[in-house]
N, C-alpha and C. Protein backbone atom coordinates (compact mmCIF):
# COMPACT_ATOMS: atom_id res chain seq x y z
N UNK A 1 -194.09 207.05 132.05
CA UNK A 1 -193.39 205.92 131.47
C UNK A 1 -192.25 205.54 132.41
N UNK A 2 -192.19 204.28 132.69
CA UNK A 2 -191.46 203.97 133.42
C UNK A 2 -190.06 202.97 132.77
N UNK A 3 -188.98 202.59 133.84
CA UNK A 3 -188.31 201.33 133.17
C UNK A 3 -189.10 200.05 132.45
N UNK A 4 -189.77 199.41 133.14
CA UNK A 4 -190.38 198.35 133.05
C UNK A 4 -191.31 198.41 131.54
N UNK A 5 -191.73 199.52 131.27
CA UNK A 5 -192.16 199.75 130.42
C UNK A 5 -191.66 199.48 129.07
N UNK A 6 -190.03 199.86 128.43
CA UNK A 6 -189.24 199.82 127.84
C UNK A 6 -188.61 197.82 127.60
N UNK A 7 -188.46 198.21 129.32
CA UNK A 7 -187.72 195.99 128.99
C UNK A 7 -188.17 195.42 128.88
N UNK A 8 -189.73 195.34 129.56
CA UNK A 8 -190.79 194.18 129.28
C UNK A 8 -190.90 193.89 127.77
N UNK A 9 -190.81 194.59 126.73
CA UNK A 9 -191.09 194.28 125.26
C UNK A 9 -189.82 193.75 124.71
N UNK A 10 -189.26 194.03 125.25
CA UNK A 10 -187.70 193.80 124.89
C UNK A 10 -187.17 192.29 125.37
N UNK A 11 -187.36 192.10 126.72
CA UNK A 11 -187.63 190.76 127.28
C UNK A 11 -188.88 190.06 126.12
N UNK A 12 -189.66 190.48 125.78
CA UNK A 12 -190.76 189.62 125.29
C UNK A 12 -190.26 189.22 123.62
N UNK A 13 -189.61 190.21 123.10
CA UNK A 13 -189.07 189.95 121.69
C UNK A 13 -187.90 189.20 121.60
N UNK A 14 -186.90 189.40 122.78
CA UNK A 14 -186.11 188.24 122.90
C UNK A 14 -186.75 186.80 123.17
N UNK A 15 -187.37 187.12 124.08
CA UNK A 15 -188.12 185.55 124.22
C UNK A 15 -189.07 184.84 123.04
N UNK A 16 -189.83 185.50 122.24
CA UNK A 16 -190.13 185.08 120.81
C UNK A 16 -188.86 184.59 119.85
N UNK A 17 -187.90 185.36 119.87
CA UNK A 17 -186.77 184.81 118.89
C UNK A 17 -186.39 183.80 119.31
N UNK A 18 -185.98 183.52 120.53
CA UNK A 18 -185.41 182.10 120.70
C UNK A 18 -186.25 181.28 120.91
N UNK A 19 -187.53 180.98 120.94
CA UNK A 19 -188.51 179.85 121.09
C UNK A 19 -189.45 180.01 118.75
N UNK A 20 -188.95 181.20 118.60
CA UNK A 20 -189.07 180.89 117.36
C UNK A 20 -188.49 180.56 116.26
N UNK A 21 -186.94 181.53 116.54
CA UNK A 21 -186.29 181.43 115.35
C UNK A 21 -184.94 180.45 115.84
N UNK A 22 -184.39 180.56 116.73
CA UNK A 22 -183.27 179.61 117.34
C UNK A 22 -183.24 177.92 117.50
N UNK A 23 -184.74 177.97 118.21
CA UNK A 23 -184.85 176.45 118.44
C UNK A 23 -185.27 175.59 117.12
N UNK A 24 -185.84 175.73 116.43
CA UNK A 24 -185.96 175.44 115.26
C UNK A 24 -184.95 175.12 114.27
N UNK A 25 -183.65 175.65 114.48
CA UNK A 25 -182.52 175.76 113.80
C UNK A 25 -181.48 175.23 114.77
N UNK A 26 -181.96 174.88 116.03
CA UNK A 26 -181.22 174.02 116.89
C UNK A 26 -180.78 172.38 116.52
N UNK A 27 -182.02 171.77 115.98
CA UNK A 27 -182.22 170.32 116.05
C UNK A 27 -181.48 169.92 114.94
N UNK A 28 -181.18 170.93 113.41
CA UNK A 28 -180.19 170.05 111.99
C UNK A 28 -178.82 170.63 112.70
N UNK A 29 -178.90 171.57 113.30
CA UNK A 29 -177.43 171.79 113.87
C UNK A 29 -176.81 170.59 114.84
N UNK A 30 -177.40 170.28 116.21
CA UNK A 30 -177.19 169.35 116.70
C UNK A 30 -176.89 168.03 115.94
N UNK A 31 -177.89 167.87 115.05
CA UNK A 31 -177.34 166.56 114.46
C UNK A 31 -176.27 166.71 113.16
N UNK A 32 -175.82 167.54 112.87
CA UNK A 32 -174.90 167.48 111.93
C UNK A 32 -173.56 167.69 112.72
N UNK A 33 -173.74 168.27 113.81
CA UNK A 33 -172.28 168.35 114.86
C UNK A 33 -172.11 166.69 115.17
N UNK A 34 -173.31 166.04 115.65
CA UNK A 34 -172.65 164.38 115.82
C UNK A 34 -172.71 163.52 114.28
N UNK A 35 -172.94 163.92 113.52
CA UNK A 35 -172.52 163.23 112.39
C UNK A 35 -171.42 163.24 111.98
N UNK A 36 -171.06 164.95 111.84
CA UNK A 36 -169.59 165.21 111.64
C UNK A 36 -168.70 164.78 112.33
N UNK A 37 -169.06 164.84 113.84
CA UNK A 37 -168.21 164.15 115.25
C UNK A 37 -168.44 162.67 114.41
N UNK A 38 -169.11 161.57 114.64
CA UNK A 38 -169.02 160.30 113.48
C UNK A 38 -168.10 159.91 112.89
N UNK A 39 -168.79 160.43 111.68
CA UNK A 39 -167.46 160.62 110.61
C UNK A 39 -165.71 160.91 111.19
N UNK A 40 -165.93 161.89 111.39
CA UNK A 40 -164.64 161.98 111.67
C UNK A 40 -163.95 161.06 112.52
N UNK A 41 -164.16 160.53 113.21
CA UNK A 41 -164.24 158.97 114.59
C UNK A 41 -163.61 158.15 113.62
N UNK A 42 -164.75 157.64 112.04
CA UNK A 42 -164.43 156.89 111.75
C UNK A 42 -163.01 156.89 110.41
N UNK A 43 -163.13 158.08 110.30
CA UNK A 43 -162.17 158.74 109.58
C UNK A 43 -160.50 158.47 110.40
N UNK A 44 -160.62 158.70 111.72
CA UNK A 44 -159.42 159.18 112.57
C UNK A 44 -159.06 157.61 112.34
N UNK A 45 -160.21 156.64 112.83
CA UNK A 45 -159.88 155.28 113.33
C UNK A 45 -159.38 154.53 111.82
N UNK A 46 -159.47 154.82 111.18
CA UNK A 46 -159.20 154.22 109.33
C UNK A 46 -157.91 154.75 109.01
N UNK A 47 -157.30 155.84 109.39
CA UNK A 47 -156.14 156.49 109.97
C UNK A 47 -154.65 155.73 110.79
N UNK A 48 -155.55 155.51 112.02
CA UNK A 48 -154.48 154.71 113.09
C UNK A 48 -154.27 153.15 112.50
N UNK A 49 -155.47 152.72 111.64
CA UNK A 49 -155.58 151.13 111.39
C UNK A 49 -154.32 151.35 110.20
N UNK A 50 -154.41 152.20 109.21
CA UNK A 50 -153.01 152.66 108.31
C UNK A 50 -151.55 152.78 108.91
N UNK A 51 -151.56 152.97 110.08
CA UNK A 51 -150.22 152.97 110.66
C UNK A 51 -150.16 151.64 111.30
N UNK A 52 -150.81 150.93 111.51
CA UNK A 52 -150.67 149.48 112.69
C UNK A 52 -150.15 148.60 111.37
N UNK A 53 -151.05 148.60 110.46
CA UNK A 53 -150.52 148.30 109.48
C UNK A 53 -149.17 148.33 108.66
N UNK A 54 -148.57 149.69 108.87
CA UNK A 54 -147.64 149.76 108.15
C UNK A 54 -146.15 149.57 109.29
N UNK A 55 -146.93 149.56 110.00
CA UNK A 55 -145.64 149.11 111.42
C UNK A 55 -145.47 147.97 111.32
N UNK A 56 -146.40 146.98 111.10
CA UNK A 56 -146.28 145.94 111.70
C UNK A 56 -145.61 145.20 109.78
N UNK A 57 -145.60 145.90 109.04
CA UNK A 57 -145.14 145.66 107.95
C UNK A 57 -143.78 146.05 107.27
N UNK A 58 -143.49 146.69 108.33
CA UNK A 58 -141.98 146.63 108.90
C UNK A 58 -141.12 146.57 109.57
N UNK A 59 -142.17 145.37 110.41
CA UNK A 59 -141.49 144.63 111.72
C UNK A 59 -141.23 145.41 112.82
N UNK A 60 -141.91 146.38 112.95
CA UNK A 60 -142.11 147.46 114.08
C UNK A 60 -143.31 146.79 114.47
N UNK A 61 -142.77 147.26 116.39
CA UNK A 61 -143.67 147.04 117.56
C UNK A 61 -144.54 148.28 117.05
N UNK A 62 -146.15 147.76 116.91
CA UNK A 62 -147.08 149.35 116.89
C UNK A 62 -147.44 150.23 118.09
């Protein structure tokens, strides 16, 4: 019994998990990171439009 003997399965079970169980669970992750990124964009920007507003509604330069 050699090294190779031992890592090759080990290499091979890692390589099943991530082409089975990872990538699969890659694609709702990805898209809920740019949704959330989104949202929040439009969240931040609904934010700054509240202060331009309230500057300029008290005769402050915004």
């Amino acid at each position: 019994m050699n090294t190779q003997d031992i890592i090759y399965p080990i290499g091979q079970f890692v390589s099943w998990t991530i082409e089975n169980l990872l990538e699969p669970l890659m694609d709702p992750f990805n898209a809920g990171v740019i949704i959330l990124g989104l949202v929040a964009l439009v969240v931040w920007l609904k934010v700054l439009n509240g202060y331009v507003v309230k500057a300029k509604a008290e005769g402050k330069a915004p």
